[in-house]
Structures are given as C-alpha cells and as structure tokens.
PDB file of N, CA and C in Angstrom:
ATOM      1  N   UNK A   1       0.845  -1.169   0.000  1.00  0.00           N
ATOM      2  CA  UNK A   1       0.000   0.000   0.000  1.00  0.00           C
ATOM      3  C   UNK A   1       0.890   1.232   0.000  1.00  0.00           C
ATOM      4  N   UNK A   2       0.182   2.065  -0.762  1.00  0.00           N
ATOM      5  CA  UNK A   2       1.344   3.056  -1.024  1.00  0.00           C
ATOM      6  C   UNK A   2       0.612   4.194  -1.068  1.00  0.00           C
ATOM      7  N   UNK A   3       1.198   5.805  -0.126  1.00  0.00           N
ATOM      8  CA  UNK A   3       0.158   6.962  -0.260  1.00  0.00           C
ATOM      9  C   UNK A   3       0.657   7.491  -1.188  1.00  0.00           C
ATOM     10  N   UNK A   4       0.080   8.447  -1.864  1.00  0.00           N
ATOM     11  CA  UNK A   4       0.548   9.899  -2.765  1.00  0.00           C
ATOM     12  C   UNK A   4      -0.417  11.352  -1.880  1.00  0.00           C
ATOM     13  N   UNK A   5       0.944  11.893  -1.834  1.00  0.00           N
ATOM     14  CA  UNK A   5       0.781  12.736  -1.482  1.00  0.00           C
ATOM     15  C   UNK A   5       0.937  14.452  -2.487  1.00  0.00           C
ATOM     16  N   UNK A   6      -0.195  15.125  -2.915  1.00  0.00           N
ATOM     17  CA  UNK A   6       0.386  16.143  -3.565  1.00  0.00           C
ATOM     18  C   UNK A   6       0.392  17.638  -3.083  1.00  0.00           C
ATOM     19  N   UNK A   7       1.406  18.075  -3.945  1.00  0.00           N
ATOM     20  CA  UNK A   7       2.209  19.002  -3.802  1.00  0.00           C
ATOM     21  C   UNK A   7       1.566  19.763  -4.199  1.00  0.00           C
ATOM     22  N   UNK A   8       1.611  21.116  -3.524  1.00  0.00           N
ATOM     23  CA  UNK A   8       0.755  22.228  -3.402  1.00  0.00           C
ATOM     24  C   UNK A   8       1.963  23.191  -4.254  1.00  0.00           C
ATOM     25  N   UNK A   9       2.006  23.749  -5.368  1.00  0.00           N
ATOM     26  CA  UNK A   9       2.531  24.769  -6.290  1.00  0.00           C
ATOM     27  C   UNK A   9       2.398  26.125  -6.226  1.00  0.00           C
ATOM     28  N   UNK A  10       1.998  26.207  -4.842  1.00  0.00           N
ATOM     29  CA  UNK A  10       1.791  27.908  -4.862  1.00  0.00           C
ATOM     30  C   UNK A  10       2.713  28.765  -4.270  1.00  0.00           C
ATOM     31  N   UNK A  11       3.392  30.022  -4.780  1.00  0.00           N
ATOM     32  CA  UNK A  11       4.458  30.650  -4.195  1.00  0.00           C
ATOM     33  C   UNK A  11       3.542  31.384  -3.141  1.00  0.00           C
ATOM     34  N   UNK A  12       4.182  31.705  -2.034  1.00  0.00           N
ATOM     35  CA  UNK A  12       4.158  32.276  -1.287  1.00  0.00           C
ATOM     36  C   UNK A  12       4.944  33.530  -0.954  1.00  0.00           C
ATOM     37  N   UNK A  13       4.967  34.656  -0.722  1.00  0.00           N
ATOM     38  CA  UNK A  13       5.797  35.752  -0.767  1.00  0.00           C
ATOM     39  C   UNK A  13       5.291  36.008   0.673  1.00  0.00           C
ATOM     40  N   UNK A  14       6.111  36.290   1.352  1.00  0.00           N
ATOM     41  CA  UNK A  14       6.550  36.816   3.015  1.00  0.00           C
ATOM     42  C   UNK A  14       6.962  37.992   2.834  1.00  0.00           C
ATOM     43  N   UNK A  15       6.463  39.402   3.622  1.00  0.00           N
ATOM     44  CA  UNK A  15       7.034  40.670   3.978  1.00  0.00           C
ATOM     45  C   UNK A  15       7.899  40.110   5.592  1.00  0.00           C
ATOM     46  N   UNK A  16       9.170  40.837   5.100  1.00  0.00           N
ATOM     47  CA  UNK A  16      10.093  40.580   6.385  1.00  0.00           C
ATOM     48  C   UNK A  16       9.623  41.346   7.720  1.00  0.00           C
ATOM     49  N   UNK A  17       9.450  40.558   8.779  1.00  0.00           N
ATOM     50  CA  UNK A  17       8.781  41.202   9.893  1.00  0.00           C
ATOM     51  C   UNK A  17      10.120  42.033  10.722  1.00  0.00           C
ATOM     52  N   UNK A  18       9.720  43.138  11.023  1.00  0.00           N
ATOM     53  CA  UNK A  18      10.559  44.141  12.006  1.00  0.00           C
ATOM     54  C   UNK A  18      10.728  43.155  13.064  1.00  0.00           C
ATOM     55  N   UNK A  19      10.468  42.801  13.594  1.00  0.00           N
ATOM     56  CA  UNK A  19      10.358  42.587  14.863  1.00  0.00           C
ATOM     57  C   UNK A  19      11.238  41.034  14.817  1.00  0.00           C
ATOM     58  N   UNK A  20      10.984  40.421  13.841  1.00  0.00           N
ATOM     59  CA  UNK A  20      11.880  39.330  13.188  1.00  0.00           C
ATOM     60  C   UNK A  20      13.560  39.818  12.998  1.00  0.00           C
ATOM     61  N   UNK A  21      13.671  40.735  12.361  1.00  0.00           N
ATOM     62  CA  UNK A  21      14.764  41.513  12.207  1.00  0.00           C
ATOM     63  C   UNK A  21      15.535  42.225  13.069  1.00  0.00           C
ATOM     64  N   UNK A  22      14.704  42.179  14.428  1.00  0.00           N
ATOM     65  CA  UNK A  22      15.343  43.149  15.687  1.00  0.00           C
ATOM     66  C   UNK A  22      15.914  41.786  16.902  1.00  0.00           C
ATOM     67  N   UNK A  23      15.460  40.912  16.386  1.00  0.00           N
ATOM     68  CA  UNK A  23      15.489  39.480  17.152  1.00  0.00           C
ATOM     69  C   UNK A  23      17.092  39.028  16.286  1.00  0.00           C
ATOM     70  N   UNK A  24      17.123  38.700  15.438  1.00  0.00           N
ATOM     71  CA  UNK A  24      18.429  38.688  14.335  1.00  0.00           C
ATOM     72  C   UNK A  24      19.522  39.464  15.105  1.00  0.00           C
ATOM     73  N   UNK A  25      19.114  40.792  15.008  1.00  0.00           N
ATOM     74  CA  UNK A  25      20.729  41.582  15.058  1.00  0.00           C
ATOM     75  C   UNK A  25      20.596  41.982  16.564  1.00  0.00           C
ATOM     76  N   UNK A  26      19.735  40.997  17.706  1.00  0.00           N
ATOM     77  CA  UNK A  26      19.904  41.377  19.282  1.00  0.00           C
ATOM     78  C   UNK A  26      21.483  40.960  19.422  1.00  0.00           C
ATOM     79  N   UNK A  27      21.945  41.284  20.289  1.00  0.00           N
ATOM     80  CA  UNK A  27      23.159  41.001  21.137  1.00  0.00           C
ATOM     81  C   UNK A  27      23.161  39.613  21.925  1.00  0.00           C
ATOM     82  N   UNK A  28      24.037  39.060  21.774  1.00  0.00           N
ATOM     83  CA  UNK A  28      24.355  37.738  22.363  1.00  0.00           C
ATOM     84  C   UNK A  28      23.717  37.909  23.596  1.00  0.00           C
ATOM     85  N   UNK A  29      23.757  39.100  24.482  1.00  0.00           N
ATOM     86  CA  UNK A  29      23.586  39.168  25.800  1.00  0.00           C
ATOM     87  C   UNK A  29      21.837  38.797  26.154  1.00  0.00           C
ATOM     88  N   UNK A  30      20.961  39.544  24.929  1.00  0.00           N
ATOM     89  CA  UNK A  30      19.974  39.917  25.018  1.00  0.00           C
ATOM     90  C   UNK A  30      19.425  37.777  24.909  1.00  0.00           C
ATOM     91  N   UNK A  31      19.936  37.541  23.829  1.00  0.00           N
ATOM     92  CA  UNK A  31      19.827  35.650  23.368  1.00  0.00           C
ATOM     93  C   UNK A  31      19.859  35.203  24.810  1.00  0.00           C
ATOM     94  N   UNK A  32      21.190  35.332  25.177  1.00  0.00           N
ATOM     95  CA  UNK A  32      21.158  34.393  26.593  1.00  0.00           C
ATOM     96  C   UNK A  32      19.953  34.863  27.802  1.00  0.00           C
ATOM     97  N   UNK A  33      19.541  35.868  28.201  1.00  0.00           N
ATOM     98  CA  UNK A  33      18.500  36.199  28.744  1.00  0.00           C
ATOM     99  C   UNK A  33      17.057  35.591  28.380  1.00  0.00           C
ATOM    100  N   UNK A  34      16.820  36.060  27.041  1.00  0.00           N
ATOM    101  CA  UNK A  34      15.933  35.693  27.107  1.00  0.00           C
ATOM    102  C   UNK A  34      15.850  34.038  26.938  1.00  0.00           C
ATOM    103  N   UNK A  35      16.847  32.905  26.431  1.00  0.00           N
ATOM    104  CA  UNK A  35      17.035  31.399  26.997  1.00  0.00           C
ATOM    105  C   UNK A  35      16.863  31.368  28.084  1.00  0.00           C
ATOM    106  N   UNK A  36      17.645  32.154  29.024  1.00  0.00           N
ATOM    107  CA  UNK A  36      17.195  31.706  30.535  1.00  0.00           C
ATOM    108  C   UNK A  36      16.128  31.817  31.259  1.00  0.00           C
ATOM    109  N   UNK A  37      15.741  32.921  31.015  1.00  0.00           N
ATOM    110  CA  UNK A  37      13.996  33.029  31.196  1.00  0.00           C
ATOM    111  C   UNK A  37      13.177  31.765  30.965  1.00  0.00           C
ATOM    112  N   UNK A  38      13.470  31.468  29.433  1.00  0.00           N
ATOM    113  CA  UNK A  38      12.623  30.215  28.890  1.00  0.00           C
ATOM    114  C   UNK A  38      13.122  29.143  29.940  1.00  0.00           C
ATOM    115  N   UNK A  39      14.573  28.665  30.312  1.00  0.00           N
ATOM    116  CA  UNK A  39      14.997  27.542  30.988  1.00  0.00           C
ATOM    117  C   UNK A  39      14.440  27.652  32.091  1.00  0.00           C
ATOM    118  N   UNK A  40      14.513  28.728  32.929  1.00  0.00           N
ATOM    119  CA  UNK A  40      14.175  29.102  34.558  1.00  0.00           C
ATOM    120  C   UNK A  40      12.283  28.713  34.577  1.00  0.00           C
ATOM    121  N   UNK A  41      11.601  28.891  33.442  1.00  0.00           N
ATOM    122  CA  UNK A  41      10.229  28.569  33.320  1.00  0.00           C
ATOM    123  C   UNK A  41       9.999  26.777  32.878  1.00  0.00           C
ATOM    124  N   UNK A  42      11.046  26.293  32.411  1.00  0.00           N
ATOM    125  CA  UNK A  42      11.036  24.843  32.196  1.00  0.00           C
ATOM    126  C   UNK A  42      11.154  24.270  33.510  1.00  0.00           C
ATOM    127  N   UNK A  43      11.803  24.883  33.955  1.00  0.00           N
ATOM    128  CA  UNK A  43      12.674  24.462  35.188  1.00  0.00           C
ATOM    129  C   UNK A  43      11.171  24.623  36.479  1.00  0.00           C
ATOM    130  N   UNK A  44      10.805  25.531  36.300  1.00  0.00           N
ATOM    131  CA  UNK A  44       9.196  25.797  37.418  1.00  0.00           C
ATOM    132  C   UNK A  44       8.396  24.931  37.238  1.00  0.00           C
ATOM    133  N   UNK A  45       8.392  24.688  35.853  1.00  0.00           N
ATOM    134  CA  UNK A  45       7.460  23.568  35.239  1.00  0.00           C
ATOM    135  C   UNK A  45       7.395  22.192  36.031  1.00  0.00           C
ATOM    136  N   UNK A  46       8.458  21.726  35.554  1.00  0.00           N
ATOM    137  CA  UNK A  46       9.534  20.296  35.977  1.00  0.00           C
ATOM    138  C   UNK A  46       9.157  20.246  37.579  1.00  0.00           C
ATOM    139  N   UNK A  47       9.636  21.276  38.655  1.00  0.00           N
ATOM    140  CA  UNK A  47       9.551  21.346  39.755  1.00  0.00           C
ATOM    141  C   UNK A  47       8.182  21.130  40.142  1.00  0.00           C
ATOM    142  N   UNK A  48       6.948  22.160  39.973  1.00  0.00           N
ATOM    143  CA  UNK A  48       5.603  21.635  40.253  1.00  0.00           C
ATOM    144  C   UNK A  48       5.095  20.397  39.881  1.00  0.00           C
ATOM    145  N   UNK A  49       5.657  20.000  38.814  1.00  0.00           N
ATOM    146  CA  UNK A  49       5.319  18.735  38.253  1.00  0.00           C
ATOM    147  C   UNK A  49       5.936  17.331  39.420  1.00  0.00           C
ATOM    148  N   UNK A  50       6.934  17.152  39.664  1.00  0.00           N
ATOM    149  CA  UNK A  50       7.793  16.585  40.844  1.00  0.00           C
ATOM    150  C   UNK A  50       7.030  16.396  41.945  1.00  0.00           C
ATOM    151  N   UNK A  51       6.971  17.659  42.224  1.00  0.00           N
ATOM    152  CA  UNK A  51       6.304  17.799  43.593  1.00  0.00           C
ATOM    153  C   UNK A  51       5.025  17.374  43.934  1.00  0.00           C
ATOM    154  N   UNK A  52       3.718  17.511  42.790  1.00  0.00           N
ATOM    155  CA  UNK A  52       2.984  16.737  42.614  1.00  0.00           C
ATOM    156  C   UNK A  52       2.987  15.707  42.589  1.00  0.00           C
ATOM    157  N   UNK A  53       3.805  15.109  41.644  1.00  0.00           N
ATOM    158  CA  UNK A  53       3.995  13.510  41.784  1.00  0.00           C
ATOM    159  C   UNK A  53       4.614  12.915  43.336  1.00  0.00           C
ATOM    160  N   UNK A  54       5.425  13.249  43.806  1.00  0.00           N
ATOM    161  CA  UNK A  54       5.998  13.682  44.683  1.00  0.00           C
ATOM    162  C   UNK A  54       5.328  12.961  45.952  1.00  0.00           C
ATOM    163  N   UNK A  55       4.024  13.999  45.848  1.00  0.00           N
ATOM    164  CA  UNK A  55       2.793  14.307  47.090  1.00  0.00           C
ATOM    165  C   UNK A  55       1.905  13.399  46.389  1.00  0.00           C
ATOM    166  N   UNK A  56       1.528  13.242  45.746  1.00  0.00           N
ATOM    167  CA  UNK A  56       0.954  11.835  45.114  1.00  0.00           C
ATOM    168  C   UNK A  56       1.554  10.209  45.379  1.00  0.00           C
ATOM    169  N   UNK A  57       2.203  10.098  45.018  1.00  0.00           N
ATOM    170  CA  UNK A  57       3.384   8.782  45.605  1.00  0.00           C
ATOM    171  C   UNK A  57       3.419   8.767  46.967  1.00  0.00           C
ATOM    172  N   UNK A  58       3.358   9.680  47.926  1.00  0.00           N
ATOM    173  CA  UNK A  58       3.703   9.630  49.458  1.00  0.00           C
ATOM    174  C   UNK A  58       1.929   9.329  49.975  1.00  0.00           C
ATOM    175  N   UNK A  59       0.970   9.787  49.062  1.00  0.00           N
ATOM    176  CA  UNK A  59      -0.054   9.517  49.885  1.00  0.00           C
ATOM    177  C   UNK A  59      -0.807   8.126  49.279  1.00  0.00           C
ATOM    178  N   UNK A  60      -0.571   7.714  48.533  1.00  0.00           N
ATOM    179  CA  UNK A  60      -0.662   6.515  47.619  1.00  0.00           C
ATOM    180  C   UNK A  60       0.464   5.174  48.445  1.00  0.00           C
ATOM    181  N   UNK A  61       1.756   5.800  49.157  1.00  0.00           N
ATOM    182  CA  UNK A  61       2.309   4.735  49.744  1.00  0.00           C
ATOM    183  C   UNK A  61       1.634   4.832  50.937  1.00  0.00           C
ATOM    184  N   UNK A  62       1.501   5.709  51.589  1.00  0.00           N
ATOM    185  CA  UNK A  62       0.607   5.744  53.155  1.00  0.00           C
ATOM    186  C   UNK A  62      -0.783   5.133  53.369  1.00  0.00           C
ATOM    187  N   UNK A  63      -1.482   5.012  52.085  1.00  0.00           N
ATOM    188  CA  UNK A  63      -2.946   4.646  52.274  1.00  0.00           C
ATOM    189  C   UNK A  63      -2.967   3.116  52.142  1.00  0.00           C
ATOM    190  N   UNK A  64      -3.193   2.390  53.595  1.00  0.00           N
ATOM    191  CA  UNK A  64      -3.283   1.073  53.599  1.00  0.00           C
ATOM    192  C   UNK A  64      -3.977   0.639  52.806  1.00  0.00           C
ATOM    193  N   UNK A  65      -5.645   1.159  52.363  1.00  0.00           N
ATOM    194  CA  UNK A  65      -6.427   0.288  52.045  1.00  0.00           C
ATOM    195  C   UNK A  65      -5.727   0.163  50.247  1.00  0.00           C
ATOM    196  N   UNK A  66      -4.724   0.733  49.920  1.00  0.00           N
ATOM    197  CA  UNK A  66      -4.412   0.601  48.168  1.00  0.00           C
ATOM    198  C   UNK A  66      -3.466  -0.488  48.426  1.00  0.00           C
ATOM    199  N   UNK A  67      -3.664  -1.509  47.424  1.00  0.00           N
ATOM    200  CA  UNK A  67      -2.600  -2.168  47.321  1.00  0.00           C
ATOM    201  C   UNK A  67      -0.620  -1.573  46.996  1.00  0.00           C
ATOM    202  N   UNK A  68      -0.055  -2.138  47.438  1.00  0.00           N
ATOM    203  CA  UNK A  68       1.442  -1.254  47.389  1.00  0.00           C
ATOM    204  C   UNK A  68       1.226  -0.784  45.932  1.00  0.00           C
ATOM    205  N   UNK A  69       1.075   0.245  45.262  1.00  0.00           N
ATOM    206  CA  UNK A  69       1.517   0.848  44.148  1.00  0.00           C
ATOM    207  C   UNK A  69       2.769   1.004  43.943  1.00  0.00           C
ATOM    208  N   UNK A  70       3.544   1.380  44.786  1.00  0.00           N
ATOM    209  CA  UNK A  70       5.023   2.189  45.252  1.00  0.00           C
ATOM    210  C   UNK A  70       5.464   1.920  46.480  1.00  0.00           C
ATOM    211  N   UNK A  71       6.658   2.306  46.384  1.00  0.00           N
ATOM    212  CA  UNK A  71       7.776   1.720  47.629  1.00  0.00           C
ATOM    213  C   UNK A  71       8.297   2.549  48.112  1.00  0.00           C
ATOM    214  N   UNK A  72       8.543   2.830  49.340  1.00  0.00           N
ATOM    215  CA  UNK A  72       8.953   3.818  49.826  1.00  0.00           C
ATOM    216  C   UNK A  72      10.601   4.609  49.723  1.00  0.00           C
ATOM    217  N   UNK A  73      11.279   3.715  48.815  1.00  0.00           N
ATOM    218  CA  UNK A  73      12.437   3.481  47.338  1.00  0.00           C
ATOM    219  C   UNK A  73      12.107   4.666  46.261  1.00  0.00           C
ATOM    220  N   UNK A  74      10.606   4.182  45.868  1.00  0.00           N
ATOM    221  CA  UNK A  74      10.452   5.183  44.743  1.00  0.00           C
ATOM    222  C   UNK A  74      10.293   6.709  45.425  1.00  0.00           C
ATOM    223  N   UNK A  75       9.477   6.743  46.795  1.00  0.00           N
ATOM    224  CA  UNK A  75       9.078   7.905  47.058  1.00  0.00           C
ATOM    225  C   UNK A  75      10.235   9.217  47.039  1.00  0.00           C
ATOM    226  N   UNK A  76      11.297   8.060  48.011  1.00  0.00           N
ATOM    227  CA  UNK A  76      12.330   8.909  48.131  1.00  0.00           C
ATOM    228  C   UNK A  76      12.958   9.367  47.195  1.00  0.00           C
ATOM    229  N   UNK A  77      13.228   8.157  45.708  1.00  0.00           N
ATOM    230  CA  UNK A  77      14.092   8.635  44.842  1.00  0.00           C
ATOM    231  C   UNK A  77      13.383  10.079  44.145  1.00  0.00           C
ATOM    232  N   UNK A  78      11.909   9.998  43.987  1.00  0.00           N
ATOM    233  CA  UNK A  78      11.492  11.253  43.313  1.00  0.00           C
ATOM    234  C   UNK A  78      11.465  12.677  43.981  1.00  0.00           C
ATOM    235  N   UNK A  79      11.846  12.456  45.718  1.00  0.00           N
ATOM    236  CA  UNK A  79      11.702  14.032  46.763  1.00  0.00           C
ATOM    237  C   UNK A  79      13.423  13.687  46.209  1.00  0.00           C
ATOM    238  N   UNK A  80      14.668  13.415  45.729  1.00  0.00           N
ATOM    239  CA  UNK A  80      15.770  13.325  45.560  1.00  0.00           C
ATOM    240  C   UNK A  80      16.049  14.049  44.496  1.00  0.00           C
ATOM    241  N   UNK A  81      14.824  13.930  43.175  1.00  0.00           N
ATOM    242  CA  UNK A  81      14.796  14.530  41.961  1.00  0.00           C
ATOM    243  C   UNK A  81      14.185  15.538  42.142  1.00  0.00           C
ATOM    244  N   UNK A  82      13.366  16.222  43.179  1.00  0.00           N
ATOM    245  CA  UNK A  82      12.841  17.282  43.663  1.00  0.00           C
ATOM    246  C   UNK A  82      14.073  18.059  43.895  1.00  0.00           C
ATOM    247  N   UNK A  83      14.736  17.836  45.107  1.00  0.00           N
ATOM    248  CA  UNK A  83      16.010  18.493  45.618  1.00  0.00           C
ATOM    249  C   UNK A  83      16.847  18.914  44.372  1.00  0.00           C
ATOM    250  N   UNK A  84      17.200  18.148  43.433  1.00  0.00           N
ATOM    251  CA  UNK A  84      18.275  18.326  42.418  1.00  0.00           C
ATOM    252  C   UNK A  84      17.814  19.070  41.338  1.00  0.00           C
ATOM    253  N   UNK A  85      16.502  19.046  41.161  1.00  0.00           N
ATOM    254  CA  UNK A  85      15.956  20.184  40.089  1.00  0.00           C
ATOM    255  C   UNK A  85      15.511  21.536  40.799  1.00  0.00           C
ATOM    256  N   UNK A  86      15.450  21.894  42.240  1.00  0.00           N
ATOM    257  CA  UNK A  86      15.348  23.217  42.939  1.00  0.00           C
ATOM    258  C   UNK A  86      17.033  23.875  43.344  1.00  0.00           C
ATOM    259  N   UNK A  87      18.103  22.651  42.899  1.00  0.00           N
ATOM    260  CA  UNK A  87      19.050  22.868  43.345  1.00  0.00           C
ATOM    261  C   UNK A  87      19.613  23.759  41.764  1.00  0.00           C
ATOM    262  N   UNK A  88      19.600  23.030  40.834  1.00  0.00           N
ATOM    263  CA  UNK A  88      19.455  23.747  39.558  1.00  0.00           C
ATOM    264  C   UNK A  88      18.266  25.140  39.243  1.00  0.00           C
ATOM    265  N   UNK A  89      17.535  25.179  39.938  1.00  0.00           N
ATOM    266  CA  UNK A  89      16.574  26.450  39.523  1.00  0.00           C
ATOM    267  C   UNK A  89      17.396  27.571  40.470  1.00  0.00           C
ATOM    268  N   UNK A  90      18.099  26.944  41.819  1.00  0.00           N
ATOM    269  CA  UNK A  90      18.963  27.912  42.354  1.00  0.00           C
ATOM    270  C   UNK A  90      20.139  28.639  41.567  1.00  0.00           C
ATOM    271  N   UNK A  91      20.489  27.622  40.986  1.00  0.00           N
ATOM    272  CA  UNK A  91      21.729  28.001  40.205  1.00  0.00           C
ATOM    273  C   UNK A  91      21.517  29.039  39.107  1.00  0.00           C
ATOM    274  N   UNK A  92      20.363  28.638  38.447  1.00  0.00           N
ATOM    275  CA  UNK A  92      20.084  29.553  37.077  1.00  0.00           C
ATOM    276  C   UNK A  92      19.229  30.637  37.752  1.00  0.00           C
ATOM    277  N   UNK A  93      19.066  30.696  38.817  1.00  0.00           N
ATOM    278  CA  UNK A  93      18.458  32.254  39.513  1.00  0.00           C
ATOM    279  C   UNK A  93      19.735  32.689  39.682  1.00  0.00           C
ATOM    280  N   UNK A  94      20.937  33.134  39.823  1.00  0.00           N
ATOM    281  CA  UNK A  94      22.038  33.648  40.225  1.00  0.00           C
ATOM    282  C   UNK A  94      21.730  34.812  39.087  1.00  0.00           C
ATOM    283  N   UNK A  95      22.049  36.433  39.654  1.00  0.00           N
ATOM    284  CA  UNK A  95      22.238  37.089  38.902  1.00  0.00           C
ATOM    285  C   UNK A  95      23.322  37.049  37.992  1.00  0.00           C
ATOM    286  N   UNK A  96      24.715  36.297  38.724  1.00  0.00           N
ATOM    287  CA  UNK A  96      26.319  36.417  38.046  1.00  0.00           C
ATOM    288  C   UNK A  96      26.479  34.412  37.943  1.00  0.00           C
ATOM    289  N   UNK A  97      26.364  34.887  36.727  1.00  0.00           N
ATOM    290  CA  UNK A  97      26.550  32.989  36.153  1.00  0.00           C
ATOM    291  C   UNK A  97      27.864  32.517  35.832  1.00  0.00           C
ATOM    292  N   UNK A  98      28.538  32.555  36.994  1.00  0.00           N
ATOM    293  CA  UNK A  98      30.019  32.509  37.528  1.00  0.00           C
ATOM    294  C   UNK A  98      30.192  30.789  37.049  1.00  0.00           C
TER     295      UNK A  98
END
C-alpha cells in the first residue's frame, strides 16, 4: 500500500517582519536572557510537576487500604529529583553565572 501525497505549487511571498529583524541583530547578551527566562520557566514547570507527583506517591504509599503501588524506594528517589531540580533552579536564579 502506497500513499501519494500532492504538492501544493503555490508561491508564497513573506514581507520581512521588524520585529523578526530586531530578534536577528539582538546582542548575544539579550539571546542568553531571554534562553534563561525560557529555561528558569522549564525548570518551574519540571519542579511543580515533581512535587505533585511527589505528594501523590507519598499519599498513595501511606494509604493502607491501596494495594502497594510504590515503595517507599520510589518515594524517596522522586523528593531526591525534587532536591536536584530546585538545586538547579537555584543556580540559574544567580544574577552572576560565575
């Protein structure tokens, strides 16, 4: 079985956006800022996400009437991956990225 797929022949012409163009000729300095912003917001992400799971796993191992889902192995290893991703959001909060 075999698809065909066709090809659409139409030119397209783009006006160059300003604002496209002011992003281009920013300063290295301005690039790395605004990456870190984006990382430091991955990084918040990741963390609430953890921590949820986190607090989920601890009350899921505590509740007798559930069969063991989790081990008190896993609980710890994920408050471990908690610590090490707030330990990294510390780092990339530093004003001087020594």
């Amino acid at each position: 079985m075999s698809l065909l797929f066709s090809r659409c022949n139409s030119i397209v012409t783009v006006k160059k956006n300003k604002r496209h163009m002011a992003e281009v000729n920013a300063s290295p300095l301005k690039h790395f800022v605004t990456a870190k912003k984006k990382i430091n917001g991955i990084f918040e992400q990741l963390g609430a996400y953890i921590q949820e799971s986190a607090t989920f796993l601890e009350d899921t191992y505590r509740n007798a009437e559930l069969d063991p889902v989790t081990t008190e192995e896993q609980v710890l290893d994920v408050k471990g991956y908690l610590s090490k991703v707030r330990g990294i959001s510390e780092v990339l909060a530093r004003r001087h990225m020594k």
